[in-house]
C-alpha atoms as a PDB file:
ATOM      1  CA  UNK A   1     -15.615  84.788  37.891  1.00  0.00           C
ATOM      2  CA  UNK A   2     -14.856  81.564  37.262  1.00  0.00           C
ATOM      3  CA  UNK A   3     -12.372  78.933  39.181  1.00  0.00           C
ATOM      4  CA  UNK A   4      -9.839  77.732  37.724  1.00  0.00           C
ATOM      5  CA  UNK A   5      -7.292  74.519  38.561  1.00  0.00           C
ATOM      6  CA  UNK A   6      -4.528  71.645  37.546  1.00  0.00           C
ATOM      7  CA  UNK A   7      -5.265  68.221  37.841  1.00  0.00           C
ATOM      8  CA  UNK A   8      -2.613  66.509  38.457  1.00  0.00           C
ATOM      9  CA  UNK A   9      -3.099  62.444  38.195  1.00  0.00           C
ATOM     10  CA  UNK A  10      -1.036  59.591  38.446  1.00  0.00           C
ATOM     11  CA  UNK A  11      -2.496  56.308  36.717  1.00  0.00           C
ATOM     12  CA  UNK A  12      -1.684  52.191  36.648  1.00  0.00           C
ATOM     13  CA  UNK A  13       0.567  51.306  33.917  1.00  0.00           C
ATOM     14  CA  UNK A  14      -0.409  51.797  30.724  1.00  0.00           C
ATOM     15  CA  UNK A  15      -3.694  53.486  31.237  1.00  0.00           C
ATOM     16  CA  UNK A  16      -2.830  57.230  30.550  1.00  0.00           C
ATOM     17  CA  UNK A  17      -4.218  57.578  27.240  1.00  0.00           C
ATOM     18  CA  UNK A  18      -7.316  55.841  28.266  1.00  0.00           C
ATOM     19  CA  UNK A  19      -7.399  58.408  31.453  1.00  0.00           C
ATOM     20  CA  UNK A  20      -7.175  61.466  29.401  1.00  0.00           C
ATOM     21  CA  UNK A  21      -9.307  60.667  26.849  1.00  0.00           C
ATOM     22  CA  UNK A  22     -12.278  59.874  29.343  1.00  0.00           C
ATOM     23  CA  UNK A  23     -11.197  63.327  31.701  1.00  0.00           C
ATOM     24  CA  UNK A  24     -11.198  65.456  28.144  1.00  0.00           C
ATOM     25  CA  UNK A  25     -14.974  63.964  28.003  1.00  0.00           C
ATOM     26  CA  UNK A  26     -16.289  65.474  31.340  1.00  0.00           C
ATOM     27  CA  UNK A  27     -17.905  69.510  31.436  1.00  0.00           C
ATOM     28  CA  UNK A  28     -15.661  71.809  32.559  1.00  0.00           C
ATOM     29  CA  UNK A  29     -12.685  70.062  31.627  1.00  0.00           C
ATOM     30  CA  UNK A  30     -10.359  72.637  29.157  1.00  0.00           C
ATOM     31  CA  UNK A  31      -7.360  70.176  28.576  1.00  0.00           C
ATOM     32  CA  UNK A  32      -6.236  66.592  29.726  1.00  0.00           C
ATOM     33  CA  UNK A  33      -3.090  65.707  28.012  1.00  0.00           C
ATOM     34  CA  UNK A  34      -0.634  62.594  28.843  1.00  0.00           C
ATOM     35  CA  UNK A  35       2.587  64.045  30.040  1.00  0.00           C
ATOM     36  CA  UNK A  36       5.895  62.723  31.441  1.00  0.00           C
ATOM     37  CA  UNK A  37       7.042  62.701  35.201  1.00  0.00           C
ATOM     38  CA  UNK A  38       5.910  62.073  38.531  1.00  0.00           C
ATOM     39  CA  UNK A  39       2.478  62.486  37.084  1.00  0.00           C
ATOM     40  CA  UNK A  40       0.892  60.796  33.912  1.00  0.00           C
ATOM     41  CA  UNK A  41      -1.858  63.190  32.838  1.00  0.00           C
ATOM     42  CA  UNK A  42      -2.586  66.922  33.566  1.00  0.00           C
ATOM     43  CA  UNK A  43      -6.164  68.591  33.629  1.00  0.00           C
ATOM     44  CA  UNK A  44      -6.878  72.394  32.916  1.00  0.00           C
ATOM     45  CA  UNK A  45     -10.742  72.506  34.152  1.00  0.00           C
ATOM     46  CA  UNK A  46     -12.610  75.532  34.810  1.00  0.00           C
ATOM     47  CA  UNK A  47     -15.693  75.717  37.445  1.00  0.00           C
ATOM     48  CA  UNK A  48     -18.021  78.314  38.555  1.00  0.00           C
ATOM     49  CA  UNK A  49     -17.353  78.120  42.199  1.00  0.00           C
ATOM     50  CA  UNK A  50     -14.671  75.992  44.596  1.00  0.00           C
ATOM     51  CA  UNK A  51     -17.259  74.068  45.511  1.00  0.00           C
ATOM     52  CA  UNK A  52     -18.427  72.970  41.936  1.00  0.00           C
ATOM     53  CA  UNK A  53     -15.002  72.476  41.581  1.00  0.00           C
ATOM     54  CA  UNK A  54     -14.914  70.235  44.081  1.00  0.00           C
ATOM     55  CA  UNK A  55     -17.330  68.185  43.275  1.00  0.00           C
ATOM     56  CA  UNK A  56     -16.258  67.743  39.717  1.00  0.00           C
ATOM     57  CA  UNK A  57     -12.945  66.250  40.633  1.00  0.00           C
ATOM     58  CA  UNK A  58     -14.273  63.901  43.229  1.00  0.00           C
ATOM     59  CA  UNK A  59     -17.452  63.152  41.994  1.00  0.00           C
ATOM     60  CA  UNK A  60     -16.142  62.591  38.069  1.00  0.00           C
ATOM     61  CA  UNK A  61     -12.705  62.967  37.631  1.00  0.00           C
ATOM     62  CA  UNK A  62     -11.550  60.388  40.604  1.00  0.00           C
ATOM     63  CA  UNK A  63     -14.555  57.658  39.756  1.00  0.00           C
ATOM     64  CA  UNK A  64     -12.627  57.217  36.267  1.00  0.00           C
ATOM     65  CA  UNK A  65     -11.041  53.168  36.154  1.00  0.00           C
ATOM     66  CA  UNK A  66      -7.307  53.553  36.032  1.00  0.00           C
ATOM     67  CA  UNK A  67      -6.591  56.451  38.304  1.00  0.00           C
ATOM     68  CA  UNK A  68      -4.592  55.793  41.453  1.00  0.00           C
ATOM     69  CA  UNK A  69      -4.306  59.487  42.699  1.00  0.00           C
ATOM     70  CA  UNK A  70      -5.171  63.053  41.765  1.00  0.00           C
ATOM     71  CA  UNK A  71      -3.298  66.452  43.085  1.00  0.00           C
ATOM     72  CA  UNK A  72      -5.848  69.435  42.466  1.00  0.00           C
ATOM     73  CA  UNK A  73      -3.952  72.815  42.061  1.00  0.00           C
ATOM     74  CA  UNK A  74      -6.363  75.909  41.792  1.00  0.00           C
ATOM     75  CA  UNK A  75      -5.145  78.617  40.153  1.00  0.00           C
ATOM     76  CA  UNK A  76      -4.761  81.878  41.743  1.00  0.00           C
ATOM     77  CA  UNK A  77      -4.269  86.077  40.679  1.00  0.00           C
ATOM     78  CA  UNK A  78      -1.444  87.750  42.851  1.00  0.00           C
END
């Protein structure tokens, strides 16, 4: 079954279009749309494990110019 998360990311000024546009261009990610808020853009991405997961966010998502910070919430079945 597949892993599921938010990624919640703030950005500099002005860059949150930019941001999105290059997180919508990575595998696995579902969504990136600019939003309002404390946070400036907000990633559905799906994985195959936590670890994958993982590594997308840090080794992708966070090496993209113009992010300052990134919240990842996975999403869990109760």
């Amino acid at each position: 079954m597949p892993v599921h998360a938010y990624v919640l990311i703030q950005t500099e000024v002005g860059r949150a279009a930019s941001v999105a546009r290059s997180v919508g261009a990575i595998p696995g990610v579902v969504t990136a749309e600019d939003v309002t808020g404390p946070y400036d853009v907000i990633v559905r991405v799906e994985a195959a494990s936590v670890d994958e997961l993982g590594r997308m966010v840090v080794s992708r998502v966070q090496l993209i110019e113009g992010i300052t910070r990134t919240v990842t919430c996975p999403v869990v079945n109760l």
